[in-house]
C-alpha atoms as a PDB file:
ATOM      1  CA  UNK A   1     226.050  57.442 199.537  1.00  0.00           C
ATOM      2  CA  UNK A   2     223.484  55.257 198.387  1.00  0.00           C
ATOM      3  CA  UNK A   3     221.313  57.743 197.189  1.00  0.00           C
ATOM      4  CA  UNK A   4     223.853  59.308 195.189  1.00  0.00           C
ATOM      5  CA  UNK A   5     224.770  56.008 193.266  1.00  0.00           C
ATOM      6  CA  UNK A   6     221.251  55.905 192.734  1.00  0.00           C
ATOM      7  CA  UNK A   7     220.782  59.286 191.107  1.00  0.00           C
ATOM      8  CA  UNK A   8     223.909  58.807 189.367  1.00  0.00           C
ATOM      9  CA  UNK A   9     222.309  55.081 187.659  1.00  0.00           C
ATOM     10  CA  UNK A  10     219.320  56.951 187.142  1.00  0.00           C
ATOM     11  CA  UNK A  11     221.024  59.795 185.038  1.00  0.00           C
ATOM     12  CA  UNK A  12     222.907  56.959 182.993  1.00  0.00           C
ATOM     13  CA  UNK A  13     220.493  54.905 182.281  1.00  0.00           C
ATOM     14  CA  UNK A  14     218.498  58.505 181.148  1.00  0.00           C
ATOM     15  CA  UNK A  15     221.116  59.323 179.501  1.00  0.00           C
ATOM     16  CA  UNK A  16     221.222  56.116 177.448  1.00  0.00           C
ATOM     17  CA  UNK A  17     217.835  55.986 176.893  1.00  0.00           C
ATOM     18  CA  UNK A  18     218.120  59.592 175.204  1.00  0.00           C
ATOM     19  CA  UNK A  19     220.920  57.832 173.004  1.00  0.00           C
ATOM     20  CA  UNK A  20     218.729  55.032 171.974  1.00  0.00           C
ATOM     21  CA  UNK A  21     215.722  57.622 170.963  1.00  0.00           C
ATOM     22  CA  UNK A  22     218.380  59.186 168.869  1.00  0.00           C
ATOM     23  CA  UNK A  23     219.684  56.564 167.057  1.00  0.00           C
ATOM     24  CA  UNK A  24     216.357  55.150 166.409  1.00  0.00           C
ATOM     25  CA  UNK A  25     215.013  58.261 165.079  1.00  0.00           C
ATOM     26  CA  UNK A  26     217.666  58.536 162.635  1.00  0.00           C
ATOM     27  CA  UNK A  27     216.798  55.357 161.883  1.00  0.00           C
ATOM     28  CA  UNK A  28     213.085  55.615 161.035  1.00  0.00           C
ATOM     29  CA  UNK A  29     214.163  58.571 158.785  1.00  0.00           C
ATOM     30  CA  UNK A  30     216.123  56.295 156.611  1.00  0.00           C
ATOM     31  CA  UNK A  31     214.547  54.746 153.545  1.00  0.00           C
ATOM     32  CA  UNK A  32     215.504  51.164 154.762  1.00  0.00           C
ATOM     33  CA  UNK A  33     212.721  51.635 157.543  1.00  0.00           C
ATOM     34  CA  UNK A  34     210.825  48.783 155.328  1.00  0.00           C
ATOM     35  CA  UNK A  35     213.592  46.245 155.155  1.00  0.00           C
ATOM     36  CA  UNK A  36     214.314  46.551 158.801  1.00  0.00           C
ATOM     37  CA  UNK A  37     210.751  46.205 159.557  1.00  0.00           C
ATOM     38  CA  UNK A  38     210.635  43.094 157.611  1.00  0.00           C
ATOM     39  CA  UNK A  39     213.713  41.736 159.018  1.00  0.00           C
ATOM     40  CA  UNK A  40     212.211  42.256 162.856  1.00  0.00           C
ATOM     41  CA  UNK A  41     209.375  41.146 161.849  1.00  0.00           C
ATOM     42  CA  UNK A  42     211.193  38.083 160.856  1.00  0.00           C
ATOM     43  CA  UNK A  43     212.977  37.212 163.620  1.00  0.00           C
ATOM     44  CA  UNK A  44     210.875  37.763 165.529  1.00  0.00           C
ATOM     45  CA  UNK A  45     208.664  34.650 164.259  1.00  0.00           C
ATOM     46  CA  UNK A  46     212.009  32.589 164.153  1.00  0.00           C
ATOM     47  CA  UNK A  47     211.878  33.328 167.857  1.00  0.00           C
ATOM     48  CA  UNK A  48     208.170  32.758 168.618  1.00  0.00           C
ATOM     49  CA  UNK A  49     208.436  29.554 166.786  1.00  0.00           C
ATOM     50  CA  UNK A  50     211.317  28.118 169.096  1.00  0.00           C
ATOM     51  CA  UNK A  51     209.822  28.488 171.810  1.00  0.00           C
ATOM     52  CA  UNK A  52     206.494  27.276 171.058  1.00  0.00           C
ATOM     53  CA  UNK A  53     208.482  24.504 169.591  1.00  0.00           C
ATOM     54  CA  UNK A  54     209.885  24.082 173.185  1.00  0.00           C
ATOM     55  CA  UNK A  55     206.943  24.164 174.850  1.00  0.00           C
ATOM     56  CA  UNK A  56     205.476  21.468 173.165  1.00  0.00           C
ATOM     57  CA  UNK A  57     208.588  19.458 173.761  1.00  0.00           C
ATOM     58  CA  UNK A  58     208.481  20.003 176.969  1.00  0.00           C
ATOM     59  CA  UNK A  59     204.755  18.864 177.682  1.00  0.00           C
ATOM     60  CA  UNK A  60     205.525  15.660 176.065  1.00  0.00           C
END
């Protein structure tokens, strides 16, 4: 029994995975590859930021 709801979370989370690939392939084929690379790229400093922002709060 366990095994079986093991292989069957195994297969979704596969089978997600497979979805993702897709979607982000289609993606990167897009001309707007740039401006979502940018964006990322963006919030992704917003993010780093923060949290070194919180770490140094929370030193003091």
């Amino acid at each position: 029994m366990i095994f079986k709801l093991f292989i069957f979370g195994l297969t979704h989370v596969t089978h997600s995975a497979l979805i993702l690939l897709q979607s982000l392939h289609v993606l990167l084929s897009q001309k707007y590859l740039c401006l979502v690379h940018i964006i990322y790229l963006y919030i992704s400093r917003l993010l780093y930021s923060d949290l070194l922002f919180r770490i140094k709060w929370a030193w003091l």
